[in-house]
Protein backbone atom coordinates (compact mmCIF):
# COMPACT_ATOMS: atom_id res chain seq x y z
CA UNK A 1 6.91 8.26 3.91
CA UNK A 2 6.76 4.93 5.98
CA UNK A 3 10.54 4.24 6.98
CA UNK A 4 11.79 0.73 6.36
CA UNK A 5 11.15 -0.56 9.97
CA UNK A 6 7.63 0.85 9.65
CA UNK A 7 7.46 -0.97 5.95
CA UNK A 8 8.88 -4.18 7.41
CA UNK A 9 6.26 -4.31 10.33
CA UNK A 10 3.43 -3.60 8.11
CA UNK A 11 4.15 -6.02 5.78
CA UNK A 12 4.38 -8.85 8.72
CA UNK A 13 1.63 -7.64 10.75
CA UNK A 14 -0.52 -7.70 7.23
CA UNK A 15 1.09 -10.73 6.12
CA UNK A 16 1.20 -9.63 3.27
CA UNK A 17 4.14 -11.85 2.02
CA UNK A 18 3.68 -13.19 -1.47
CA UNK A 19 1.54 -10.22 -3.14
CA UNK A 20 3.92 -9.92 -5.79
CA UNK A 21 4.41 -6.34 -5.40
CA UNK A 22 7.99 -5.18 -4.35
CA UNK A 23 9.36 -3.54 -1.32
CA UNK A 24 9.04 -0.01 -2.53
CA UNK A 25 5.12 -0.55 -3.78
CA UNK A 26 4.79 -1.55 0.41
CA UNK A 27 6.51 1.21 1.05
CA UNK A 28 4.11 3.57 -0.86
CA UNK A 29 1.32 1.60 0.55
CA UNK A 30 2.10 1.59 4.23
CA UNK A 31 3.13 5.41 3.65
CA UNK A 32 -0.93 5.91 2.15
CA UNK A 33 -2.47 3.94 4.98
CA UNK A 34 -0.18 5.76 7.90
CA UNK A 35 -1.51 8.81 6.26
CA UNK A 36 -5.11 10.24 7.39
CA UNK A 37 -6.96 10.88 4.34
CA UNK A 38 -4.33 9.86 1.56
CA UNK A 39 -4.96 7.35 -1.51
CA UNK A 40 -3.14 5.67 -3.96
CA UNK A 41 -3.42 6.33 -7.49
CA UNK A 42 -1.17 3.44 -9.54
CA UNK A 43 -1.62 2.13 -12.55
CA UNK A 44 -0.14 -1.27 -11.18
CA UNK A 45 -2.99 -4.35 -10.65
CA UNK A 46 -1.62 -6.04 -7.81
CA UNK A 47 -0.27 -2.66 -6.25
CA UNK A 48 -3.90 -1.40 -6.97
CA UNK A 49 -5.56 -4.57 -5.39
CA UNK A 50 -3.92 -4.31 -2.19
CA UNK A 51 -5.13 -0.27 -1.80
CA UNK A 52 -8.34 -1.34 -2.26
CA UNK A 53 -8.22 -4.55 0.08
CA UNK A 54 -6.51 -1.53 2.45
CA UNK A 55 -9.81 0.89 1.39
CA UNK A 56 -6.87 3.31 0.03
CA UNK A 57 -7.32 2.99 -3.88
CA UNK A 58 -8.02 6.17 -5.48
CA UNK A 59 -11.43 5.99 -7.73
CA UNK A 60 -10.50 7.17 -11.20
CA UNK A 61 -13.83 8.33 -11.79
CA UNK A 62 -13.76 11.25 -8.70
């Protein structure tokens, strides 16, 4: 799991500001792209948007 200081620097380094997605959804996303080989599987659009803009997104039909 990214820590907080890891979340906080991903999110400015991304500027990512604005996404409407909320500090823990970063937090699972920074965790996912930190991680060799992990993806996200969510159900949420925007959450979903940014693991694919990240090339993270888990593909449903695998």
């Amino acid at each position: 799991m990214a820590t907080v200081p890891e979340t906080i620097d991903f999110i400015e380094r991304q500027k990512l500001y604005g996404k409407g997605v909320g500090f823990i959804d970063f937090q699972l996303l920074a965790s996912t792209v930190l991680t060799a080989g992990a993806l996200l599987w969510t159900a949420d659009k925007k959450l979903c948007a940014l693991a694919r803009h990240f090339n993270v997104e888990h593909d449903i039909a695998e």
